[in-house]
PDB file of N, CA and C in Angstrom:
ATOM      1  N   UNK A   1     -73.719  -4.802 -73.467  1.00  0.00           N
ATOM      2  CA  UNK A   1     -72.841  -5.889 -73.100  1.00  0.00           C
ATOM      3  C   UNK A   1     -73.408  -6.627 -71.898  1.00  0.00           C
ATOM      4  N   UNK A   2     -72.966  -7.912 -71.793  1.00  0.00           N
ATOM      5  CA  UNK A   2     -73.855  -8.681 -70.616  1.00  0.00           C
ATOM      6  C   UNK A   2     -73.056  -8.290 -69.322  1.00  0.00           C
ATOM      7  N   UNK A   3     -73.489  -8.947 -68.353  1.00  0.00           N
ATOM      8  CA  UNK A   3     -72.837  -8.204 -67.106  1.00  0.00           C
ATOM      9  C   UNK A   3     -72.125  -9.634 -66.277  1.00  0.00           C
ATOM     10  N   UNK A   4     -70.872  -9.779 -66.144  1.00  0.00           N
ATOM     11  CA  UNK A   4     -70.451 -10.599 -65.913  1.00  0.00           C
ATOM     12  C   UNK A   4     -70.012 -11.208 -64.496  1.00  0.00           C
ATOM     13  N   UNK A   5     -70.122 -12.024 -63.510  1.00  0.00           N
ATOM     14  CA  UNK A   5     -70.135 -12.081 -62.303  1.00  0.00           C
ATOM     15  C   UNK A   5     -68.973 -12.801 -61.990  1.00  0.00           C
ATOM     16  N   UNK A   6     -68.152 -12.564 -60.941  1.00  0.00           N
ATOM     17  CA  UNK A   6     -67.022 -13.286 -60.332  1.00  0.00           C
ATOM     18  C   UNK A   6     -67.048 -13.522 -59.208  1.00  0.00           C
ATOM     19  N   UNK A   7     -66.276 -14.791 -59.014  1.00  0.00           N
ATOM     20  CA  UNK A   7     -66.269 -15.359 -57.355  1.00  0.00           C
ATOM     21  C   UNK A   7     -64.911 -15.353 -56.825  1.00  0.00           C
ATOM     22  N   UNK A   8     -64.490 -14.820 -55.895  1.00  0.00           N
ATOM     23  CA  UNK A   8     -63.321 -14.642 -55.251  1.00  0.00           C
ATOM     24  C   UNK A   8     -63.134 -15.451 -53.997  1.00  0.00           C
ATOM     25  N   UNK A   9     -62.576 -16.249 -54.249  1.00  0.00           N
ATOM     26  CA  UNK A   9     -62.078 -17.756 -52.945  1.00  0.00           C
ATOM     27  C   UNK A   9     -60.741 -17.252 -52.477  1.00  0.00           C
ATOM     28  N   UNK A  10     -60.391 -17.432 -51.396  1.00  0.00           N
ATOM     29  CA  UNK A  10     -59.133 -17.135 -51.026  1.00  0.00           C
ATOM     30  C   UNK A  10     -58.645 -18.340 -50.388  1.00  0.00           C
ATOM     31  N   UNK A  11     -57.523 -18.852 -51.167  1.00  0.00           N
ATOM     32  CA  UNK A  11     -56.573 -20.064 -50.591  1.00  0.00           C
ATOM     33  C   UNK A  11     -55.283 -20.071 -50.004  1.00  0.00           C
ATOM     34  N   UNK A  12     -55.702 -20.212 -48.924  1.00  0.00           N
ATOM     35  CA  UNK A  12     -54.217 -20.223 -47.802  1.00  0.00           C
ATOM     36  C   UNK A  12     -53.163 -20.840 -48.539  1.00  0.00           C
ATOM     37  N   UNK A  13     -52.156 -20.425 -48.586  1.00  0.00           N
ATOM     38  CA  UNK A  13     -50.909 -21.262 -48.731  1.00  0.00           C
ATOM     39  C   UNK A  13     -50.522 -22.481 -48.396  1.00  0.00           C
ATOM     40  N   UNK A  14     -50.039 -23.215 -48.765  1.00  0.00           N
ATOM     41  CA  UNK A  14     -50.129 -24.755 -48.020  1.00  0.00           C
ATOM     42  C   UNK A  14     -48.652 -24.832 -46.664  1.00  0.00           C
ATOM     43  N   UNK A  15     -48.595 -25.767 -46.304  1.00  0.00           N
ATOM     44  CA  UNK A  15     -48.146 -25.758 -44.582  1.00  0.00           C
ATOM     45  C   UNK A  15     -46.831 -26.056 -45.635  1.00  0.00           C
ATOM     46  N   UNK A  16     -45.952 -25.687 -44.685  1.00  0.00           N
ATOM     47  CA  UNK A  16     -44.513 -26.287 -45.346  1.00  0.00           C
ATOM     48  C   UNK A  16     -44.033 -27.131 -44.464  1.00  0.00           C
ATOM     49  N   UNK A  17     -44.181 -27.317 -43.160  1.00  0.00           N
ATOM     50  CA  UNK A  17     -43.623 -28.353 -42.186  1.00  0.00           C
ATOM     51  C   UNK A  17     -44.746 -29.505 -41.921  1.00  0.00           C
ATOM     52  N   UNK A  18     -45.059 -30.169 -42.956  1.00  0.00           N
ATOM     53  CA  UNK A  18     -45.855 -31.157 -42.639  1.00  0.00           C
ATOM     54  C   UNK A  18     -45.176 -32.463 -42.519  1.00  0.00           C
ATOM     55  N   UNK A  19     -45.882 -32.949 -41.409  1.00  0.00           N
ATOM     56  CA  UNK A  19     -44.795 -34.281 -41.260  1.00  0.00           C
ATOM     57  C   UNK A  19     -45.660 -35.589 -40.971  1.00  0.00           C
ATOM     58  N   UNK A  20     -46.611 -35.181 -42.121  1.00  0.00           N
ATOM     59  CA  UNK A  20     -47.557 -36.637 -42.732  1.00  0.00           C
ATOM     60  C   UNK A  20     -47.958 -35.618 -44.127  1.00  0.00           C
ATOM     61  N   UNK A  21     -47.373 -35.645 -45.199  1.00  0.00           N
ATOM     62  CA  UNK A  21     -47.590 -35.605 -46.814  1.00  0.00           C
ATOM     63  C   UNK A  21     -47.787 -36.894 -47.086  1.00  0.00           C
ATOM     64  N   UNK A  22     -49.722 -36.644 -47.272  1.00  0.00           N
ATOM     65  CA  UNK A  22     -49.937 -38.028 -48.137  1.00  0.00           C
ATOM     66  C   UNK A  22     -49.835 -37.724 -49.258  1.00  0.00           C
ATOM     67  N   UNK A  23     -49.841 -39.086 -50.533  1.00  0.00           N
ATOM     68  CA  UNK A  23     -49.584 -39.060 -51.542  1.00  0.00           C
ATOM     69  C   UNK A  23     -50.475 -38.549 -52.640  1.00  0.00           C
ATOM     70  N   UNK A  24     -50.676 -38.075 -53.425  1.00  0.00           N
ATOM     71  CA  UNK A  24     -51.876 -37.669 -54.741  1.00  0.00           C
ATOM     72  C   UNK A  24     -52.924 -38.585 -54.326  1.00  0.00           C
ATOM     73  N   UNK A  25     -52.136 -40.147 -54.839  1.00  0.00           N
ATOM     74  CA  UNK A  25     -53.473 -41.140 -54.752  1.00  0.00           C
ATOM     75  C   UNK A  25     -54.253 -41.166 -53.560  1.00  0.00           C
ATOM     76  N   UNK A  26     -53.463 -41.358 -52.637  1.00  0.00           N
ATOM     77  CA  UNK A  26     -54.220 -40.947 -50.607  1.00  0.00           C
ATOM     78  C   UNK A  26     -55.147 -40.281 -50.524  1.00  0.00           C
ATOM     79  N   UNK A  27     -54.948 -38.304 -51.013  1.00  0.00           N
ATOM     80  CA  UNK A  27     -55.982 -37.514 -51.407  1.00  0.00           C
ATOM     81  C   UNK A  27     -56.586 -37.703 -52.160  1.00  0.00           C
ATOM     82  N   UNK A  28     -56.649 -38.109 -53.019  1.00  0.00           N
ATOM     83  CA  UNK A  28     -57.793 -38.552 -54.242  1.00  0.00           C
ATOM     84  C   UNK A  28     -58.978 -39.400 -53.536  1.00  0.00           C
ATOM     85  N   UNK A  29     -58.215 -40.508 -52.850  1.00  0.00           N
ATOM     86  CA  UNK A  29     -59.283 -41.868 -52.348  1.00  0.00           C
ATOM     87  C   UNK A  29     -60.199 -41.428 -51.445  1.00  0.00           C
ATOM     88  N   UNK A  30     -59.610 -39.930 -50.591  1.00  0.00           N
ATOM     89  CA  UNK A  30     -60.143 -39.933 -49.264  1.00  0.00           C
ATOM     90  C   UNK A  30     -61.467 -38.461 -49.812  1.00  0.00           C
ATOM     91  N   UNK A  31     -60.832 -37.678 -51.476  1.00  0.00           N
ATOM     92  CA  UNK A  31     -61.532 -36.897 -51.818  1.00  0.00           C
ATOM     93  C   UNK A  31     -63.157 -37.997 -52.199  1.00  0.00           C
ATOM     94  N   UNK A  32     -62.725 -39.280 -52.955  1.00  0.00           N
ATOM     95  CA  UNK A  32     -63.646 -40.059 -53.486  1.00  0.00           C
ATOM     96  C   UNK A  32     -64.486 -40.416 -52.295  1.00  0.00           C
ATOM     97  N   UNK A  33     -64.220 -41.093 -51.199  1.00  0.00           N
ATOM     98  CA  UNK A  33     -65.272 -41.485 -49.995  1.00  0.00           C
ATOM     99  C   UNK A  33     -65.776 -39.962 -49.779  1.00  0.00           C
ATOM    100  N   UNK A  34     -65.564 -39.040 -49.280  1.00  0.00           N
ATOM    101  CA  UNK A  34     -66.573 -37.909 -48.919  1.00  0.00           C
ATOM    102  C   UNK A  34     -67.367 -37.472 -50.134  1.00  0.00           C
ATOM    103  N   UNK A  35     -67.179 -37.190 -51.105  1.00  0.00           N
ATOM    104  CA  UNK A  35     -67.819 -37.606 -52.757  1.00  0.00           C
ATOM    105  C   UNK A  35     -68.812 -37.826 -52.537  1.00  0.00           C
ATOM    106  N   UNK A  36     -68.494 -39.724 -52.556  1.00  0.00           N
ATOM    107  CA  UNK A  36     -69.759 -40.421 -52.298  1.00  0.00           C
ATOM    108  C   UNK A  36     -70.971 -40.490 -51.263  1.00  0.00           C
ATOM    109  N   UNK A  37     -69.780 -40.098 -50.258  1.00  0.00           N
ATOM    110  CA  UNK A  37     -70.929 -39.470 -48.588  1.00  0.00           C
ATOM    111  C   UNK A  37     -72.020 -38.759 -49.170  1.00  0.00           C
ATOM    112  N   UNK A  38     -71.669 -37.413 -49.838  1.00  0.00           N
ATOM    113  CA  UNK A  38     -71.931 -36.205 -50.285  1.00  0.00           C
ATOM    114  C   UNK A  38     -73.135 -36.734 -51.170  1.00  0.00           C
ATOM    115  N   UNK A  39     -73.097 -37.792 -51.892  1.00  0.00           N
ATOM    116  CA  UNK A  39     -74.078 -38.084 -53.334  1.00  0.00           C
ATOM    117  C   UNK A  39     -75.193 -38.804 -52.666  1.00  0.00           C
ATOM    118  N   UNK A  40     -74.495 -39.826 -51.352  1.00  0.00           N
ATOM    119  CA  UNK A  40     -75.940 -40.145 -51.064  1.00  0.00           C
ATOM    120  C   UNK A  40     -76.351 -39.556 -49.518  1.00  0.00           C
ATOM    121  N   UNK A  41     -76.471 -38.119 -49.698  1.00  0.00           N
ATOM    122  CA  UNK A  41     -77.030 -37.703 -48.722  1.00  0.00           C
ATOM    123  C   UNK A  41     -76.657 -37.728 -46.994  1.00  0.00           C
ATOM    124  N   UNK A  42     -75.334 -38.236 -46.817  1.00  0.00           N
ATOM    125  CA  UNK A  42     -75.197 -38.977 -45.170  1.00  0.00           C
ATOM    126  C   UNK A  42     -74.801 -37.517 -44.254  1.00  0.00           C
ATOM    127  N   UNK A  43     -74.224 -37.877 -43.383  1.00  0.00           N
ATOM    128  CA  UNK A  43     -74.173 -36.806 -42.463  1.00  0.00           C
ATOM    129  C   UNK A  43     -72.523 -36.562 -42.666  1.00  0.00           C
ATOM    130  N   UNK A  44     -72.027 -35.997 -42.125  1.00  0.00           N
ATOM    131  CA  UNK A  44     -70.329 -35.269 -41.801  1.00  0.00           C
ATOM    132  C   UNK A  44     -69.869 -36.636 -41.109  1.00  0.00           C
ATOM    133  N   UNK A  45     -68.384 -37.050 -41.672  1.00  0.00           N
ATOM    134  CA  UNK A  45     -68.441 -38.324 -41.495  1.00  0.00           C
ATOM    135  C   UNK A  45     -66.869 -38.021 -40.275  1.00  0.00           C
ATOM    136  N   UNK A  46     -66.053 -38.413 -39.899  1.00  0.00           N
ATOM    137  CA  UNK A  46     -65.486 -38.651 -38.728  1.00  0.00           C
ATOM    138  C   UNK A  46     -64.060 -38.919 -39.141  1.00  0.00           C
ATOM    139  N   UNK A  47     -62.976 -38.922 -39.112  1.00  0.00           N
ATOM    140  CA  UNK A  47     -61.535 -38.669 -39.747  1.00  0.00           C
ATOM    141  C   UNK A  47     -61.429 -40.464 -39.292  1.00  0.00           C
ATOM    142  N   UNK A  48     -62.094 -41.287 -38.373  1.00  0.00           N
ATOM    143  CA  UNK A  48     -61.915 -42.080 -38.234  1.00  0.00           C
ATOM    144  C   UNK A  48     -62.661 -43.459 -39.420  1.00  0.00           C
ATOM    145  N   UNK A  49     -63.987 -42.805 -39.829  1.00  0.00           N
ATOM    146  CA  UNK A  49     -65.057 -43.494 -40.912  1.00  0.00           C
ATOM    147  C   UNK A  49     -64.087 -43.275 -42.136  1.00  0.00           C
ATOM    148  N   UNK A  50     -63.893 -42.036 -42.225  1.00  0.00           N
ATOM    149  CA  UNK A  50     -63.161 -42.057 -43.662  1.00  0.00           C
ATOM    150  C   UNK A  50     -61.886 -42.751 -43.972  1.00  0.00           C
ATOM    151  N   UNK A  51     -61.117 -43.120 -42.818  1.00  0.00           N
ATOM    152  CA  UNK A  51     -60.202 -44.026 -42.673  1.00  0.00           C
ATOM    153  C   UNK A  51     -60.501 -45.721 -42.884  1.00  0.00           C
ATOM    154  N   UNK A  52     -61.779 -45.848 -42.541  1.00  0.00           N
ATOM    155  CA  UNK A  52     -62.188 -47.388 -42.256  1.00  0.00           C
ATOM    156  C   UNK A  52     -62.830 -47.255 -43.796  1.00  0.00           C
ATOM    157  N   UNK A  53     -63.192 -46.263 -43.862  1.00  0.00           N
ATOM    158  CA  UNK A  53     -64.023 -46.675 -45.836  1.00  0.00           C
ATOM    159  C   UNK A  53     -62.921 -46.440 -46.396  1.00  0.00           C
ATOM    160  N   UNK A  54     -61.317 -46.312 -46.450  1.00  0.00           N
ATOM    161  CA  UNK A  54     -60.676 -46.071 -47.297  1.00  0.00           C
ATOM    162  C   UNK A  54     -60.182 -47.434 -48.223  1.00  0.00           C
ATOM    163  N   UNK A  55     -59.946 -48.029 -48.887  1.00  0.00           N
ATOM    164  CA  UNK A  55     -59.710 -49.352 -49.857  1.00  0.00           C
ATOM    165  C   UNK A  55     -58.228 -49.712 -49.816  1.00  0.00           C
ATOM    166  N   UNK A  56     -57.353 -49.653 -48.412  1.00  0.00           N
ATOM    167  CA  UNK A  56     -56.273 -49.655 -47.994  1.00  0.00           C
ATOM    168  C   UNK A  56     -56.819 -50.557 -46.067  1.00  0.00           C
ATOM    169  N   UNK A  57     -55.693 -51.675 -46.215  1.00  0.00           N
ATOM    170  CA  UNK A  57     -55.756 -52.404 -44.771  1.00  0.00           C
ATOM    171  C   UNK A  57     -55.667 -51.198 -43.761  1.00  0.00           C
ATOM    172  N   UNK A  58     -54.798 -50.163 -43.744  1.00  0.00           N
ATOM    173  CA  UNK A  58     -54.054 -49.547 -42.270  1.00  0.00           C
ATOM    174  C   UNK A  58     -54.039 -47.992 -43.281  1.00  0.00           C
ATOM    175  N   UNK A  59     -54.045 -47.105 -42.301  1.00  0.00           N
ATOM    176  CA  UNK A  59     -53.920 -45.637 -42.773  1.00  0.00           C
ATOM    177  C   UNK A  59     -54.142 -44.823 -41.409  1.00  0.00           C
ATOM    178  N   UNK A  60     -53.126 -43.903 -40.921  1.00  0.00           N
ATOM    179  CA  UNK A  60     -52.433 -42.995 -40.129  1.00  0.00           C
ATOM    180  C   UNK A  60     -53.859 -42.226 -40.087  1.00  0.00           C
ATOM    181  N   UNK A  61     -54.115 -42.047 -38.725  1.00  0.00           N
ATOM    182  CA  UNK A  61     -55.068 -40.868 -38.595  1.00  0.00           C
ATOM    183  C   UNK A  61     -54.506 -39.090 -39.101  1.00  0.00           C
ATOM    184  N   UNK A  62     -53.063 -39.411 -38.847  1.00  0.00           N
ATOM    185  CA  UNK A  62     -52.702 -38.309 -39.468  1.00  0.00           C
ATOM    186  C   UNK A  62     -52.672 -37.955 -40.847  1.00  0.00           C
ATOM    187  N   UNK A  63     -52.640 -38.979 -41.612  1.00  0.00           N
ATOM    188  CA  UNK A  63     -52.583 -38.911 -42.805  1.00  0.00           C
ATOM    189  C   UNK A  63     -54.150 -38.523 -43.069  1.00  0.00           C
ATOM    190  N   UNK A  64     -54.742 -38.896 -42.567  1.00  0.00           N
ATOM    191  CA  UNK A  64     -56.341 -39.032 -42.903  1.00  0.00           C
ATOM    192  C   UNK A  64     -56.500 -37.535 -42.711  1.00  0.00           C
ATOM    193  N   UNK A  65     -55.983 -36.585 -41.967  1.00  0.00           N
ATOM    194  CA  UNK A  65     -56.008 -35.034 -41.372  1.00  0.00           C
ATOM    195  C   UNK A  65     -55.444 -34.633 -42.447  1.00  0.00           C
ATOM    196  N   UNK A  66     -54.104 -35.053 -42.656  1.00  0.00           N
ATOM    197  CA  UNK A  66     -53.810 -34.001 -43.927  1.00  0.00           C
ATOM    198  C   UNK A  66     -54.442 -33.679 -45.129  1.00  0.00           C
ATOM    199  N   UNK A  67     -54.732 -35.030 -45.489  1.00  0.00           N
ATOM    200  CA  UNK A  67     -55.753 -35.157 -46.955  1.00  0.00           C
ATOM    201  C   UNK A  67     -56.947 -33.953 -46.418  1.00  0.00           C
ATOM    202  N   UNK A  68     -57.745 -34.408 -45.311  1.00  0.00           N
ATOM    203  CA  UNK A  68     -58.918 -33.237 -45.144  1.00  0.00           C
ATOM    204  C   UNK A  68     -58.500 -32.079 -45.082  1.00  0.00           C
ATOM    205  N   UNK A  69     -57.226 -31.687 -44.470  1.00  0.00           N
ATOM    206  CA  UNK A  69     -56.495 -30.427 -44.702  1.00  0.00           C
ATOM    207  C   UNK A  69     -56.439 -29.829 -45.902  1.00  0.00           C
ATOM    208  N   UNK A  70     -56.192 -30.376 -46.642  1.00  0.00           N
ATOM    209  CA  UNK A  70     -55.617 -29.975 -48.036  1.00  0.00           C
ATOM    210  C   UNK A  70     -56.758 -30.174 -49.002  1.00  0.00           C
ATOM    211  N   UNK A  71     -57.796 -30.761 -48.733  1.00  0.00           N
ATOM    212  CA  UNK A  71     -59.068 -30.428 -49.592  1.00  0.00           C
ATOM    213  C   UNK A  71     -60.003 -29.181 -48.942  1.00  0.00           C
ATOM    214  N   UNK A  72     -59.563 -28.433 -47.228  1.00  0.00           N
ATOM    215  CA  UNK A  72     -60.257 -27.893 -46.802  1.00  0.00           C
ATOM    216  C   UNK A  72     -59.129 -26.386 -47.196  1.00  0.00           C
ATOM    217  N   UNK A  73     -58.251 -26.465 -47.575  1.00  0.00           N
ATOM    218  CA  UNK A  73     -57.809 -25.554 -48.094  1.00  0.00           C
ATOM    219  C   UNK A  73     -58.141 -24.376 -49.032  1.00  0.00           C
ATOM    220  N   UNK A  74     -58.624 -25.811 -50.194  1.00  0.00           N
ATOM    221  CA  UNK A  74     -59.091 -25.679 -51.244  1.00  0.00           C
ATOM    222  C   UNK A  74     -61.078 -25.313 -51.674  1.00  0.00           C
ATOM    223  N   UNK A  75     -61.386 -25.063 -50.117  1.00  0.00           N
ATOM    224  CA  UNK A  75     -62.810 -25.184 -49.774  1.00  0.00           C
ATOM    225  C   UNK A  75     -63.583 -25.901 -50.426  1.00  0.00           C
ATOM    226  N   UNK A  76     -63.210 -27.701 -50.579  1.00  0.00           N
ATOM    227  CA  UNK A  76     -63.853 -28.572 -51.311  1.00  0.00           C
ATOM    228  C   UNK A  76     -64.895 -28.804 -49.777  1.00  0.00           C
ATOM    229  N   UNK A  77     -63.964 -29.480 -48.642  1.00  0.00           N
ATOM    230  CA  UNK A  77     -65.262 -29.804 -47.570  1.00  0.00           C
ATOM    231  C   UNK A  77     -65.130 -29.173 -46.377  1.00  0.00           C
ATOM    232  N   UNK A  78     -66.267 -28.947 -45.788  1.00  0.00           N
ATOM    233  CA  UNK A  78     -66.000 -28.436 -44.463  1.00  0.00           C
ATOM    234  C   UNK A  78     -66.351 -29.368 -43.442  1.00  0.00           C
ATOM    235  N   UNK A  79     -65.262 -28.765 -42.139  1.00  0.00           N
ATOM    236  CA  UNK A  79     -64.926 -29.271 -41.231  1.00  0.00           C
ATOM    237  C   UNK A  79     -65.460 -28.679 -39.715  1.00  0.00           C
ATOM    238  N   UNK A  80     -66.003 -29.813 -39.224  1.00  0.00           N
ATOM    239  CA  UNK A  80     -66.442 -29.126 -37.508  1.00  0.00           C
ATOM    240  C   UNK A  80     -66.350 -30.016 -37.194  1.00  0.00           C
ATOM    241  N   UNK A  81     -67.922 -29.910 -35.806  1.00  0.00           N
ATOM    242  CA  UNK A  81     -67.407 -31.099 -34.907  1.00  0.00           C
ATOM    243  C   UNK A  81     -67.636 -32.240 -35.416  1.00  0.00           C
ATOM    244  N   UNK A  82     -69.170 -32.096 -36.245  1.00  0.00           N
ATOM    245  CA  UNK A  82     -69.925 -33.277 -36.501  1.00  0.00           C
ATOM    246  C   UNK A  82     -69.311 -33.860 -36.913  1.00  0.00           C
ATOM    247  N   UNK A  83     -67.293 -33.586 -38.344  1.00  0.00           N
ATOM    248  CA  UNK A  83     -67.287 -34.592 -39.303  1.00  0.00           C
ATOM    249  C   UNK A  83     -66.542 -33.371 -40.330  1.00  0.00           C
ATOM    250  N   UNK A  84     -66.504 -34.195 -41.319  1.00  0.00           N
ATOM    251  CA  UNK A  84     -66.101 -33.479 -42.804  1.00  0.00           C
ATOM    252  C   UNK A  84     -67.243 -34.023 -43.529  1.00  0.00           C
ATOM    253  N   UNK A  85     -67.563 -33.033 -44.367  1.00  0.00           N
ATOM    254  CA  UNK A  85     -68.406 -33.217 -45.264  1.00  0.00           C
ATOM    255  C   UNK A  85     -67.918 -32.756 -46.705  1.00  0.00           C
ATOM    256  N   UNK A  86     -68.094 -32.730 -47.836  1.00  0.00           N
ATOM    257  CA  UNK A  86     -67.969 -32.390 -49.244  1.00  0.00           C
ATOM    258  C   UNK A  86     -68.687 -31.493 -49.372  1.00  0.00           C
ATOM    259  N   UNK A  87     -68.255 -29.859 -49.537  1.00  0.00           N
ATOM    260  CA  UNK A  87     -69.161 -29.305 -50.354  1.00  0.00           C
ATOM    261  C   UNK A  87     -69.201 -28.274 -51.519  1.00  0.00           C
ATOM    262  N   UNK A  88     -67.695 -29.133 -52.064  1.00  0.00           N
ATOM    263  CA  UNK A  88     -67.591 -28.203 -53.494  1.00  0.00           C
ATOM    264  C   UNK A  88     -68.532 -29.097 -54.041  1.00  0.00           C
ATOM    265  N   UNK A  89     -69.143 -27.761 -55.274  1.00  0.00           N
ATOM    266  CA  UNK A  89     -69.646 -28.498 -56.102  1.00  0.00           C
ATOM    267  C   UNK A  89     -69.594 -28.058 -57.652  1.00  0.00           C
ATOM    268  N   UNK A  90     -69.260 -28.196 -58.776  1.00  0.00           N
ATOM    269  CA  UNK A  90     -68.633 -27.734 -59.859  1.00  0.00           C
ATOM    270  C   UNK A  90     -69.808 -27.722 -61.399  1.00  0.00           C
ATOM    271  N   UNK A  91     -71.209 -27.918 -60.675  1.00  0.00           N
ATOM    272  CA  UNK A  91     -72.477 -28.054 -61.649  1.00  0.00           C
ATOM    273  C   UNK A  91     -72.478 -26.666 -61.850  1.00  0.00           C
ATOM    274  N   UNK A  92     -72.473 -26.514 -63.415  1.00  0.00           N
ATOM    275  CA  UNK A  92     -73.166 -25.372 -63.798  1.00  0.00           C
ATOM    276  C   UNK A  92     -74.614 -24.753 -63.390  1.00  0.00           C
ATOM    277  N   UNK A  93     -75.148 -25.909 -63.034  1.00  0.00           N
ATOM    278  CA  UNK A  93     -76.854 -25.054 -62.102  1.00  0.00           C
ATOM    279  C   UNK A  93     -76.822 -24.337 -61.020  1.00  0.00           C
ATOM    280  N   UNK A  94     -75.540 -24.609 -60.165  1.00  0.00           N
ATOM    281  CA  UNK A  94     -75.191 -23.610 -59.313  1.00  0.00           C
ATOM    282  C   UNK A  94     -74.756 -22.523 -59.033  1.00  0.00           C
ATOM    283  N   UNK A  95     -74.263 -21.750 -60.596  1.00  0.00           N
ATOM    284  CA  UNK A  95     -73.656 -20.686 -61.071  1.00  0.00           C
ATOM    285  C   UNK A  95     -75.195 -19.982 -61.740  1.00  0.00           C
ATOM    286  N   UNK A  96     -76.285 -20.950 -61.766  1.00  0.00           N
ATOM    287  CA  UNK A  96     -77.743 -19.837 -62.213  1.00  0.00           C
ATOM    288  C   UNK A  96     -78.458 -19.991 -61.358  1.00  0.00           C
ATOM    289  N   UNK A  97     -77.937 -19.929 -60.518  1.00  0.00           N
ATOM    290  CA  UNK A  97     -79.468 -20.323 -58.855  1.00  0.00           C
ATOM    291  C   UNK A  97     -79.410 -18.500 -58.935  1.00  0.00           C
ATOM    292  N   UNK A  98     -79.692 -18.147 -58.471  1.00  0.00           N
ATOM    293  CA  UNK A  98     -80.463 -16.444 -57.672  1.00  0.00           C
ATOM    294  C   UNK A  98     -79.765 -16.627 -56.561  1.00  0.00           C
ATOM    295  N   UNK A  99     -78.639 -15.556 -55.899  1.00  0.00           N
ATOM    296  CA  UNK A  99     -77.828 -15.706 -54.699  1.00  0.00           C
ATOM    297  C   UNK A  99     -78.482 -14.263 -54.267  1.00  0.00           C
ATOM    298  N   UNK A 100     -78.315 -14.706 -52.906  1.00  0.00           N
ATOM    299  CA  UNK A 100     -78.639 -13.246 -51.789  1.00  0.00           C
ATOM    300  C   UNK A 100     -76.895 -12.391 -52.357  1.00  0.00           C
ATOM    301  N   UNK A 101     -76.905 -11.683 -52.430  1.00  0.00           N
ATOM    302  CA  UNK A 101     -75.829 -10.613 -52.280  1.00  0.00           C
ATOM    303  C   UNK A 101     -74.970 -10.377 -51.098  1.00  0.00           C
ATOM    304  N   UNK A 102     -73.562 -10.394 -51.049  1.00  0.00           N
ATOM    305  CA  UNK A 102     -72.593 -10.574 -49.738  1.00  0.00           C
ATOM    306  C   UNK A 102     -73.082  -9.071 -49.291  1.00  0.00           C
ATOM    307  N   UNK A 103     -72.365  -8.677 -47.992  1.00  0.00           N
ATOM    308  CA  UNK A 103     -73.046  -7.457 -47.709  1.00  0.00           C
ATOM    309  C   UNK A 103     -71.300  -7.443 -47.080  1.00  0.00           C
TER     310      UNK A 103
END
């Protein structure tokens, strides 16, 4: 029989007192700009860039936090000082690369 491999992510629960819930579409737009960051190579972009590339006049820095919240939940991007960056990635070539072993 073949030998089958699993990945175990652990996802925090989501906040229950949030008092900026952006909308589906909000997260979606703000998932799409880091996306695109991500495709052409740029650096960790700034809660303030991803606000100014968003395709909306005005948008809440807070709102802009939650969306990264809630995709960093989900360990789509990570977050430091530099920025958020994108780094889920859902290609099957990445499930046959050769991984070092967790220890």
């Amino acid at each position: 029989m073949g030998h089958h491999k699993y990945v175990v992510v652990l996802i925090h629960e989501p906040q229950t007192d949030l008092a900026h819930s952006p909308t589906l579409f909000t997260l979606h737009r703000v998932e799409r700009v880091l996306r695109d960051a991500a495709a052409r190579g740029e650096p960790p972009l700034s809660h303030a860039e991803i606000a100014r590339r968003l395709p909306v006049k005005k948008i809440r820095r807070e709102t802009v936090k939650a969306c990264v919240a809630e995709l960093a939940r989900f360990h789509m991007v990570a977050e430091g000082k530099a920025g958020v960056m994108w780094v889920f990635t859902s290609s099957d070539d990445v499930w046959r690369r050769r991984r070092v072993p967790l220890r």
